[in-house]
PDB file of N, CA and C in Angstrom:
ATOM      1  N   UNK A   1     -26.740  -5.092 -21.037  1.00  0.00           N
ATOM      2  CA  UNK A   1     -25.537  -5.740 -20.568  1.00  0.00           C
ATOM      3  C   UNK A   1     -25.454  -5.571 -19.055  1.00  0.00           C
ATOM      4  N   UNK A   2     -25.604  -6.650 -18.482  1.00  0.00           N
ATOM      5  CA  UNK A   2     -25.090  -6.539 -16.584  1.00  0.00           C
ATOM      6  C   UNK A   2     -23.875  -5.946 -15.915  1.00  0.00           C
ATOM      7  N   UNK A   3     -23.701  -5.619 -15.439  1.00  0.00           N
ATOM      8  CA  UNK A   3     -22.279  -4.968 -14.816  1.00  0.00           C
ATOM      9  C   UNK A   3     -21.973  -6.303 -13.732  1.00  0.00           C
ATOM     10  N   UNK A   4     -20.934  -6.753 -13.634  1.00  0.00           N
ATOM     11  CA  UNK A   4     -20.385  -7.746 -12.817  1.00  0.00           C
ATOM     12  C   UNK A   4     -19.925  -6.633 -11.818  1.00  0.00           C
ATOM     13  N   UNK A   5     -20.541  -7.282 -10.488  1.00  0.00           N
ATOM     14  CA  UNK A   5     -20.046  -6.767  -9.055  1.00  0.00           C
ATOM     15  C   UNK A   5     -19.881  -7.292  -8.111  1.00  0.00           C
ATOM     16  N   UNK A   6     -18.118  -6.803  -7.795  1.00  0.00           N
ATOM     17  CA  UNK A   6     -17.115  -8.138  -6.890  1.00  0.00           C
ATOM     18  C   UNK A   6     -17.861  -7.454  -5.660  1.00  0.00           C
ATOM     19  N   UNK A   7     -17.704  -8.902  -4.659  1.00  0.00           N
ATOM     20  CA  UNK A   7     -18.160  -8.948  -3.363  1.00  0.00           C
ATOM     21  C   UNK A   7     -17.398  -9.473  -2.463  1.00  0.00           C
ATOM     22  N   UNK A   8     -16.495  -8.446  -1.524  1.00  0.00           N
ATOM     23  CA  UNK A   8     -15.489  -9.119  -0.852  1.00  0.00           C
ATOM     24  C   UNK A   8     -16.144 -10.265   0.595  1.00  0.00           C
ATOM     25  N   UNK A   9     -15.206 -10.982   0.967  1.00  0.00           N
ATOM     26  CA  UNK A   9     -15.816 -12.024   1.503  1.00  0.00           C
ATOM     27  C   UNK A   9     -14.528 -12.366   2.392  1.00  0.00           C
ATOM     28  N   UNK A  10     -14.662 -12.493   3.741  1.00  0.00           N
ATOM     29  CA  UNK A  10     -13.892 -12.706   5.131  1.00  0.00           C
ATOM     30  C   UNK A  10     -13.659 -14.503   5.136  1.00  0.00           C
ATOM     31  N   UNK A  11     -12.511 -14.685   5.379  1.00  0.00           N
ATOM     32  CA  UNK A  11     -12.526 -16.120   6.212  1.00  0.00           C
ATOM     33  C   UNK A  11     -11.337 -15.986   7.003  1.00  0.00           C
ATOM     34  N   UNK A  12     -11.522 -16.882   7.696  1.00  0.00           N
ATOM     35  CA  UNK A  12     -10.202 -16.964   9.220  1.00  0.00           C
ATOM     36  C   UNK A  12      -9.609 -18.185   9.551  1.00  0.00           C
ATOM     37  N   UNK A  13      -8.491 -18.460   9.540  1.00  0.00           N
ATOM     38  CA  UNK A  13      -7.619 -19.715   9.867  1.00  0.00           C
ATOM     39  C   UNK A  13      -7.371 -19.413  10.704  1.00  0.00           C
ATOM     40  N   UNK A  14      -7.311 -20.589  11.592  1.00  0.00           N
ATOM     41  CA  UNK A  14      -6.010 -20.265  13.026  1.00  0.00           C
ATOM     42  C   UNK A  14      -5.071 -21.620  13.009  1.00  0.00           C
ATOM     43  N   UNK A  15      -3.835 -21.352  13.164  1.00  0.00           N
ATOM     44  CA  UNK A  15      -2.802 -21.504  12.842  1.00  0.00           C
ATOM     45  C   UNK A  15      -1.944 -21.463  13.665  1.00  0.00           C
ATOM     46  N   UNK A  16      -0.925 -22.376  14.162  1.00  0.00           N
ATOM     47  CA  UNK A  16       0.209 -22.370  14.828  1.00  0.00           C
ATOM     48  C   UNK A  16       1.424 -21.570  14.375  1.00  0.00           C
ATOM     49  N   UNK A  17       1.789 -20.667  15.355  1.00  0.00           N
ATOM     50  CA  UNK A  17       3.403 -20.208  14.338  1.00  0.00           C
ATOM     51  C   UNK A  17       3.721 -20.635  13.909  1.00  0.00           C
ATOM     52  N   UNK A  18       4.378 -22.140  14.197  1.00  0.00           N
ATOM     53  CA  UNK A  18       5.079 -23.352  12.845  1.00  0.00           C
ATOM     54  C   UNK A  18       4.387 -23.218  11.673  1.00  0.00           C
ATOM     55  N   UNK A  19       3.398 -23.081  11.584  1.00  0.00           N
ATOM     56  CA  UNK A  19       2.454 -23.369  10.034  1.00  0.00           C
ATOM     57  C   UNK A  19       1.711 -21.875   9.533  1.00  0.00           C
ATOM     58  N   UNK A  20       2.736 -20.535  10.427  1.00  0.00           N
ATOM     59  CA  UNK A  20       2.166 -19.508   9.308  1.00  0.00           C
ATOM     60  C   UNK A  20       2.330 -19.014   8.757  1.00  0.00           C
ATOM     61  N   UNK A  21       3.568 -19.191   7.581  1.00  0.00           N
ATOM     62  CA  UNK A  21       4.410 -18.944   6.788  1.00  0.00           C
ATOM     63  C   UNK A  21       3.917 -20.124   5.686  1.00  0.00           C
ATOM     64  N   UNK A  22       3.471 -21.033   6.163  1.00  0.00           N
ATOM     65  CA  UNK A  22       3.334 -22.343   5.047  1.00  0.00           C
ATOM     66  C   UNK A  22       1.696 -21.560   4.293  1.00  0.00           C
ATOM     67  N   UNK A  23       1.180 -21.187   5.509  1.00  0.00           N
ATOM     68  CA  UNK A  23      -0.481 -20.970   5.124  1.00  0.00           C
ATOM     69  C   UNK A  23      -0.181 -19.826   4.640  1.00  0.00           C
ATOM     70  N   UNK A  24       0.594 -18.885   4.625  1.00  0.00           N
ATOM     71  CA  UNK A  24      -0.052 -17.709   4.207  1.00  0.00           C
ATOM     72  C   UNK A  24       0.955 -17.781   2.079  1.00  0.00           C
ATOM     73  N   UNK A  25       1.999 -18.419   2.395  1.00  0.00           N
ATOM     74  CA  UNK A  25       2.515 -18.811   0.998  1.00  0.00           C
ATOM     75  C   UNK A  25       0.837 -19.399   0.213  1.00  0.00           C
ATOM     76  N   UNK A  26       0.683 -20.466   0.959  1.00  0.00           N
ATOM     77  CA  UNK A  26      -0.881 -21.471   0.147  1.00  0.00           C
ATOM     78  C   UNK A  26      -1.697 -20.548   0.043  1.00  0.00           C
ATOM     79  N   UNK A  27      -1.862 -19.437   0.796  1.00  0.00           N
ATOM     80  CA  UNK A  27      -2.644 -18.535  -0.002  1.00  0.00           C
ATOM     81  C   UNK A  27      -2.543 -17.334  -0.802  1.00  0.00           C
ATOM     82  N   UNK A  28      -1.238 -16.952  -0.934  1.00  0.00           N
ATOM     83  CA  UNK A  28      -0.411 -16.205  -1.778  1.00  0.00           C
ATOM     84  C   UNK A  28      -0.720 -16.772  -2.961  1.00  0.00           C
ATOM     85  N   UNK A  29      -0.496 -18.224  -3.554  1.00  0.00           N
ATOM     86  CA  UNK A  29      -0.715 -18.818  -4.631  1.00  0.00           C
ATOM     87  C   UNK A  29      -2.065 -19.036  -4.984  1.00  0.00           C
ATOM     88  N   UNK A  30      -2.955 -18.874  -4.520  1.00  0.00           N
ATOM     89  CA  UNK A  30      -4.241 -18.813  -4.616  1.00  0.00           C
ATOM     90  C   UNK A  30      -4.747 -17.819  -5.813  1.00  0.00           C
ATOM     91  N   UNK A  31      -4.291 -16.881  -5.515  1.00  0.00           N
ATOM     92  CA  UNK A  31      -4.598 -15.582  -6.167  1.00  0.00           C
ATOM     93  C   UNK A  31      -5.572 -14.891  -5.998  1.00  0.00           C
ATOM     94  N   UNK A  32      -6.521 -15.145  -5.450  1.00  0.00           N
ATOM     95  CA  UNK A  32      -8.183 -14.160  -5.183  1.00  0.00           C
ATOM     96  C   UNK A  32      -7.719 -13.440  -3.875  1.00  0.00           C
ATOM     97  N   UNK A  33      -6.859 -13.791  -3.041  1.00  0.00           N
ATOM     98  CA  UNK A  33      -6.840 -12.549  -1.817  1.00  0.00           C
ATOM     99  C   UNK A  33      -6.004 -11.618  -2.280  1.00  0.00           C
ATOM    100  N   UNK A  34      -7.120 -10.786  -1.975  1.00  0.00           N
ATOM    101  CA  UNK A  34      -6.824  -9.353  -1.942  1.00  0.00           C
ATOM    102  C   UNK A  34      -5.864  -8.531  -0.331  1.00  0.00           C
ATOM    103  N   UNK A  35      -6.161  -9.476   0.725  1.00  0.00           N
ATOM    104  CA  UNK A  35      -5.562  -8.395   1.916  1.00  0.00           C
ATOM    105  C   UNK A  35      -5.520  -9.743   3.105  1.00  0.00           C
ATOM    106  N   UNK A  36      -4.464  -9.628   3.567  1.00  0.00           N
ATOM    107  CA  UNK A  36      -4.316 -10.726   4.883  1.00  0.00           C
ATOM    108  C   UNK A  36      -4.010 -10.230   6.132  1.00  0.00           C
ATOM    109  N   UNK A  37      -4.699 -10.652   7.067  1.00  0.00           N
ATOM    110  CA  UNK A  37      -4.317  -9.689   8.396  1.00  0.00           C
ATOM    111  C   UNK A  37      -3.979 -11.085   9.434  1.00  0.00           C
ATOM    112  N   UNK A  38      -3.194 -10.664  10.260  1.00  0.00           N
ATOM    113  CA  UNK A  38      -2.281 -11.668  10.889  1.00  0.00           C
ATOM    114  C   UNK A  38      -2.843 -11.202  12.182  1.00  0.00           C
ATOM    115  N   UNK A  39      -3.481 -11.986  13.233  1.00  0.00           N
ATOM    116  CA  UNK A  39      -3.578 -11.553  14.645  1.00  0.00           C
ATOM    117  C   UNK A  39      -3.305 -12.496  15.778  1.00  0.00           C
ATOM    118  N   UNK A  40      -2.594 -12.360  17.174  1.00  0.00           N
ATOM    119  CA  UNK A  40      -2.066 -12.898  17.877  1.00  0.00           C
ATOM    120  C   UNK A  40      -3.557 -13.565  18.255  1.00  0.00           C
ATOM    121  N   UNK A  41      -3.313 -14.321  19.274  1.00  0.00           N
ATOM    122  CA  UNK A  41      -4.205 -15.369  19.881  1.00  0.00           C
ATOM    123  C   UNK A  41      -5.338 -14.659  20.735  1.00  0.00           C
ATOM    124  N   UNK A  42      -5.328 -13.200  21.219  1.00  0.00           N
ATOM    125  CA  UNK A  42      -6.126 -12.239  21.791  1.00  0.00           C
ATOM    126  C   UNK A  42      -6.674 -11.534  20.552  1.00  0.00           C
ATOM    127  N   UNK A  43      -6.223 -11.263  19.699  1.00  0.00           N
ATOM    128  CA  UNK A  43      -6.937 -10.773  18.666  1.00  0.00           C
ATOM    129  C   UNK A  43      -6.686  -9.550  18.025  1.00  0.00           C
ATOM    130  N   UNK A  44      -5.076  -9.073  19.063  1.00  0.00           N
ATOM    131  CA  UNK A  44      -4.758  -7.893  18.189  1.00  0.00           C
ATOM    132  C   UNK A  44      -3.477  -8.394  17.062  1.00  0.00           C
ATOM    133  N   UNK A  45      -4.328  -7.600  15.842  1.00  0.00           N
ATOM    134  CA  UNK A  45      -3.506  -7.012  14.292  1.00  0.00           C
ATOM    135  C   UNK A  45      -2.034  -7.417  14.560  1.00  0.00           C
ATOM    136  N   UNK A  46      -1.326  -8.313  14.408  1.00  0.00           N
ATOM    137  CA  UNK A  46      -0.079  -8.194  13.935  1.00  0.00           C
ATOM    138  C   UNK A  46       0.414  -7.562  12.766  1.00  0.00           C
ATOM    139  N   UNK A  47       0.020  -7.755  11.967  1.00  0.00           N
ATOM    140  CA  UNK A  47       0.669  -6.966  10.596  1.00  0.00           C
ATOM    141  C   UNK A  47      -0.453  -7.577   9.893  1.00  0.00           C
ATOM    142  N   UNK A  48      -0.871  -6.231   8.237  1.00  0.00           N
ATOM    143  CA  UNK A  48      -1.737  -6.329   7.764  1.00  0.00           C
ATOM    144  C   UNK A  48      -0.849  -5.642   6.542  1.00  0.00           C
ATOM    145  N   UNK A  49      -1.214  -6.766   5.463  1.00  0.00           N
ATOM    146  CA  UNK A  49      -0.682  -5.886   3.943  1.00  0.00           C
ATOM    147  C   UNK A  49      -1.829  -6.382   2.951  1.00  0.00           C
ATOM    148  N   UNK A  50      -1.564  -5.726   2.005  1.00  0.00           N
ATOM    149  CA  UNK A  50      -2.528  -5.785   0.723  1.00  0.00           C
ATOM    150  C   UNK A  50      -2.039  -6.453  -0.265  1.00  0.00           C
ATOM    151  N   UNK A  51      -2.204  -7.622  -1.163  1.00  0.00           N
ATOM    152  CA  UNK A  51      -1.950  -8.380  -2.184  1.00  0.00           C
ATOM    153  C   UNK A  51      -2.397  -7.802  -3.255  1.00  0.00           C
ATOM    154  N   UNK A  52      -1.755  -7.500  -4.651  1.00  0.00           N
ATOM    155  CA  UNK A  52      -2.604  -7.274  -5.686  1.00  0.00           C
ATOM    156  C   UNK A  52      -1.881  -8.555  -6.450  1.00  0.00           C
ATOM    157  N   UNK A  53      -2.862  -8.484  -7.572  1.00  0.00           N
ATOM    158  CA  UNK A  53      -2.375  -9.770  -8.447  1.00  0.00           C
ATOM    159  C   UNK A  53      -1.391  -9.741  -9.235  1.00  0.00           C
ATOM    160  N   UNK A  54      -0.099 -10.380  -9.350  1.00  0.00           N
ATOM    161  CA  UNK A  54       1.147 -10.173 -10.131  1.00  0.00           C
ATOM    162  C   UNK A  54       1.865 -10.038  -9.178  1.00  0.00           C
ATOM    163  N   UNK A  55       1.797 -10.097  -7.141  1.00  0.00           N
ATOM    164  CA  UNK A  55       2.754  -9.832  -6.484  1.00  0.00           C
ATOM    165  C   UNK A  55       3.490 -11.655  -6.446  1.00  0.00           C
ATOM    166  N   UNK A  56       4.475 -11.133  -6.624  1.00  0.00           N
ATOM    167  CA  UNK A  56       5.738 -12.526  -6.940  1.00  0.00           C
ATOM    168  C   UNK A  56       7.199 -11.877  -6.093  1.00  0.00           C
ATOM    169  N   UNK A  57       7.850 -12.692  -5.979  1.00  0.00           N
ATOM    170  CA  UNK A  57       9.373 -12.473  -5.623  1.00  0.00           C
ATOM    171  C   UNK A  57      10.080 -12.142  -5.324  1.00  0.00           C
ATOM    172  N   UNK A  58      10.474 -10.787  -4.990  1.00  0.00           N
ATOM    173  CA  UNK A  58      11.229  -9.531  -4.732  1.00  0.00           C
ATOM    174  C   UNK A  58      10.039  -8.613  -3.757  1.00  0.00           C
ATOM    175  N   UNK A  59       8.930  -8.632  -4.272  1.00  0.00           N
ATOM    176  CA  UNK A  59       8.361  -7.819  -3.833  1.00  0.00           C
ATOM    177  C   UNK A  59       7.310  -8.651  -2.505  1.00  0.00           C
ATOM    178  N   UNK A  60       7.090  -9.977  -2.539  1.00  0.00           N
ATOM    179  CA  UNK A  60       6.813 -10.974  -1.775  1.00  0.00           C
ATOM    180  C   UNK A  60       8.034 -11.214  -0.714  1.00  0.00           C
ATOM    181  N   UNK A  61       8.760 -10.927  -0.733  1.00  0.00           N
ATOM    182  CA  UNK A  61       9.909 -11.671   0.456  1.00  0.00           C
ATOM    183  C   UNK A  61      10.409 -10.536   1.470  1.00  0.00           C
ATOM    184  N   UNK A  62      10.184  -9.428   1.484  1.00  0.00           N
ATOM    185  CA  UNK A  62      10.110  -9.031   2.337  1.00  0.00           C
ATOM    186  C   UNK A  62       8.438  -9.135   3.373  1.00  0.00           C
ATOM    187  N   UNK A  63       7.453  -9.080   3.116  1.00  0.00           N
ATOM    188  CA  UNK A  63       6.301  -9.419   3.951  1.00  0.00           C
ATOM    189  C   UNK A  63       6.873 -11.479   4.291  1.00  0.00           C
ATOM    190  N   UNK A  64       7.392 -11.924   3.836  1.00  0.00           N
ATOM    191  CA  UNK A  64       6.987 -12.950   4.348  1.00  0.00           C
ATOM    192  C   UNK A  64       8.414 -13.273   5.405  1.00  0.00           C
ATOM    193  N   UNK A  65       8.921 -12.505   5.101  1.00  0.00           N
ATOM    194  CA  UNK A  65      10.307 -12.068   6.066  1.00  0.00           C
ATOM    195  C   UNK A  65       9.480 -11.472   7.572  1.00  0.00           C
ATOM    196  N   UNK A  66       8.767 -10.347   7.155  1.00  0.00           N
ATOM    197  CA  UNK A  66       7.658 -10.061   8.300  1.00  0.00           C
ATOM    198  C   UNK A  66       7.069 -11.246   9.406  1.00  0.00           C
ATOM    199  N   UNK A  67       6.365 -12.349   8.137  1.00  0.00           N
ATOM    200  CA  UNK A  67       5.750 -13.075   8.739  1.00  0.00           C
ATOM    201  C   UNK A  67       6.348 -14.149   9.348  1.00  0.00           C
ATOM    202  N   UNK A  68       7.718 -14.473   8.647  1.00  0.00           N
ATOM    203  CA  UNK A  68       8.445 -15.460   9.725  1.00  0.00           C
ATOM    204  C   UNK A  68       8.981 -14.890  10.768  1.00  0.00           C
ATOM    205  N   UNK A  69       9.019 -13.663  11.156  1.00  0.00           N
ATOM    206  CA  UNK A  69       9.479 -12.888  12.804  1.00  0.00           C
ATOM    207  C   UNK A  69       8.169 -13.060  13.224  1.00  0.00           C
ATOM    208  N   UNK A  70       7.727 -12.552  12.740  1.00  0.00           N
ATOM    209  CA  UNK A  70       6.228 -12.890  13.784  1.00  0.00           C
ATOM    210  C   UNK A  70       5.810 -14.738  13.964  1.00  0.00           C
ATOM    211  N   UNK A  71       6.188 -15.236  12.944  1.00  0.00           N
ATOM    212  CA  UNK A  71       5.940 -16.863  13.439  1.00  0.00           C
ATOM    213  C   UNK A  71       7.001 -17.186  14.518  1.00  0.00           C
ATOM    214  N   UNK A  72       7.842 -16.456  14.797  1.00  0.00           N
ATOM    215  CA  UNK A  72       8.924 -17.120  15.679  1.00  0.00           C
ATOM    216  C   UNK A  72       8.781 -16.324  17.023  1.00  0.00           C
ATOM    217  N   UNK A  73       7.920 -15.497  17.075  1.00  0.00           N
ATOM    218  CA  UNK A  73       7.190 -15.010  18.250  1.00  0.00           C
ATOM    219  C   UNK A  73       5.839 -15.367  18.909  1.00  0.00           C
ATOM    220  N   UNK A  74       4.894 -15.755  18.110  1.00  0.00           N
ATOM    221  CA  UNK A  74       3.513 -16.887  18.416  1.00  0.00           C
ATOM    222  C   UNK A  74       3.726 -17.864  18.573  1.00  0.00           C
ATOM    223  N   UNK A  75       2.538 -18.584  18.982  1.00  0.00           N
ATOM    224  CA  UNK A  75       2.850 -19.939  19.219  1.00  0.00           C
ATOM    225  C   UNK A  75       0.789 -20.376  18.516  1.00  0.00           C
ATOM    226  N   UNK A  76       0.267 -19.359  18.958  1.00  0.00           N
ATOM    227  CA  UNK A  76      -1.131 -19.209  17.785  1.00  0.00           C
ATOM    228  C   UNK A  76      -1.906 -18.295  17.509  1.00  0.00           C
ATOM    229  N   UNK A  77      -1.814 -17.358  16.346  1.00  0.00           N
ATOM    230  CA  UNK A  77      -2.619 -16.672  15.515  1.00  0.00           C
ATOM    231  C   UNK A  77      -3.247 -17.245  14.709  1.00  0.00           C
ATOM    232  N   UNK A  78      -4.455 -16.268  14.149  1.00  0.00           N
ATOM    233  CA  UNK A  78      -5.233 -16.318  13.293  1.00  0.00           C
ATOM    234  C   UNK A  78      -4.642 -15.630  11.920  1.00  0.00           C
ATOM    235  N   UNK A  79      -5.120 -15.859  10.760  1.00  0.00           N
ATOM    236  CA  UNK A  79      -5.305 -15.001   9.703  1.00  0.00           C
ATOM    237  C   UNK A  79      -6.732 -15.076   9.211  1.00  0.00           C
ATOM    238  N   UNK A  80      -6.809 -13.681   8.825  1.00  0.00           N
ATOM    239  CA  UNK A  80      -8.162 -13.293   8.085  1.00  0.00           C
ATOM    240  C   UNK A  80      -7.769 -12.683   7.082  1.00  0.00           C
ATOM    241  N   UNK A  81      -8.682 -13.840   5.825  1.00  0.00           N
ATOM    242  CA  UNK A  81      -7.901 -13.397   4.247  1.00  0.00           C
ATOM    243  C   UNK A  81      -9.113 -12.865   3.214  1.00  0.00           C
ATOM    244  N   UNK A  82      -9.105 -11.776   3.375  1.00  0.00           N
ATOM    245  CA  UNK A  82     -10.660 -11.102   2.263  1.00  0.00           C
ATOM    246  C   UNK A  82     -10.647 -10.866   1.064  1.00  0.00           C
ATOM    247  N   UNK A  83     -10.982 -11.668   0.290  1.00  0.00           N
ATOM    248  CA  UNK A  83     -11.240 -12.242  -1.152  1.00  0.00           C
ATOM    249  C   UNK A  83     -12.335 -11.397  -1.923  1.00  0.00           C
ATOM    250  N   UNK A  84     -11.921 -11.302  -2.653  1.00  0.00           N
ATOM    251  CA  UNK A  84     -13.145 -10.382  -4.045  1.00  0.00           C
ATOM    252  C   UNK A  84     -13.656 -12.061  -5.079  1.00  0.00           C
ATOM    253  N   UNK A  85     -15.009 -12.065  -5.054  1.00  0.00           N
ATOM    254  CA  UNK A  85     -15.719 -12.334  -5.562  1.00  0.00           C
ATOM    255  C   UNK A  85     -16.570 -11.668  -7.118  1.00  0.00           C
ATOM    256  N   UNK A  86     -16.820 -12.118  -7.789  1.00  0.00           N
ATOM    257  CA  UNK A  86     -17.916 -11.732  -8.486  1.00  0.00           C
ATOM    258  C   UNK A  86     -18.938 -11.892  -8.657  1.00  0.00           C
ATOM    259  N   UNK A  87     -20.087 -10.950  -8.625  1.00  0.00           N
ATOM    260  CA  UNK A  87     -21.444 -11.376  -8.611  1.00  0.00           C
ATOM    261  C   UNK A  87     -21.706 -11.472 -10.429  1.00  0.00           C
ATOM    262  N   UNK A  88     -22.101 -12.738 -10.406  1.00  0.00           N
ATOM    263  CA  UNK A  88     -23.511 -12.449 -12.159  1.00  0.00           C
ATOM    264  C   UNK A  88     -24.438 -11.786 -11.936  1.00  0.00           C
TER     265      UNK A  88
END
């Protein structure tokens, strides 16, 4: 029997403040990210939290409370959203 082994995997949007509250919801619903890190247009970390699967509602609205103060302070960050994979 094989052992399945997840392989996390980086990607990066960049994003206007107006649209980073929209993007980071579209990837909230996604469900495979595991961790999103928010960085100003130089490249330092705005805020970084961890997603596990089943986060919904109560426990979602304060980070995205986070992320609309910080959208109303940029004008363009990035996010980098690292996803678990599985290997066959």
């Amino acid at each position: 029997m094989a052992t399945k082994k997840k392989k996390t995997i980086e990607q990066t949007f960049y994003v206007s403040g107006e649209k980073l509250i929209d993007k980071v919801k579209e990837l909230v619903r996604e469900g495979n990210v595991r961790r999103i890190i928010i960085k100003d247009k130089n490249g330092k970390v705005l805020v970084e939290f961890p997603l596990t699967f089943g986060v919904v509602g109560a426990v979602l609205a304060p980070v995205l409370a986070a992320v609309g103060a910080i959208a109303a302070l940029v004008t363009e960050c990035s996010i980098t959203v690292q996803r678990e994979e599985e290997n066959i």
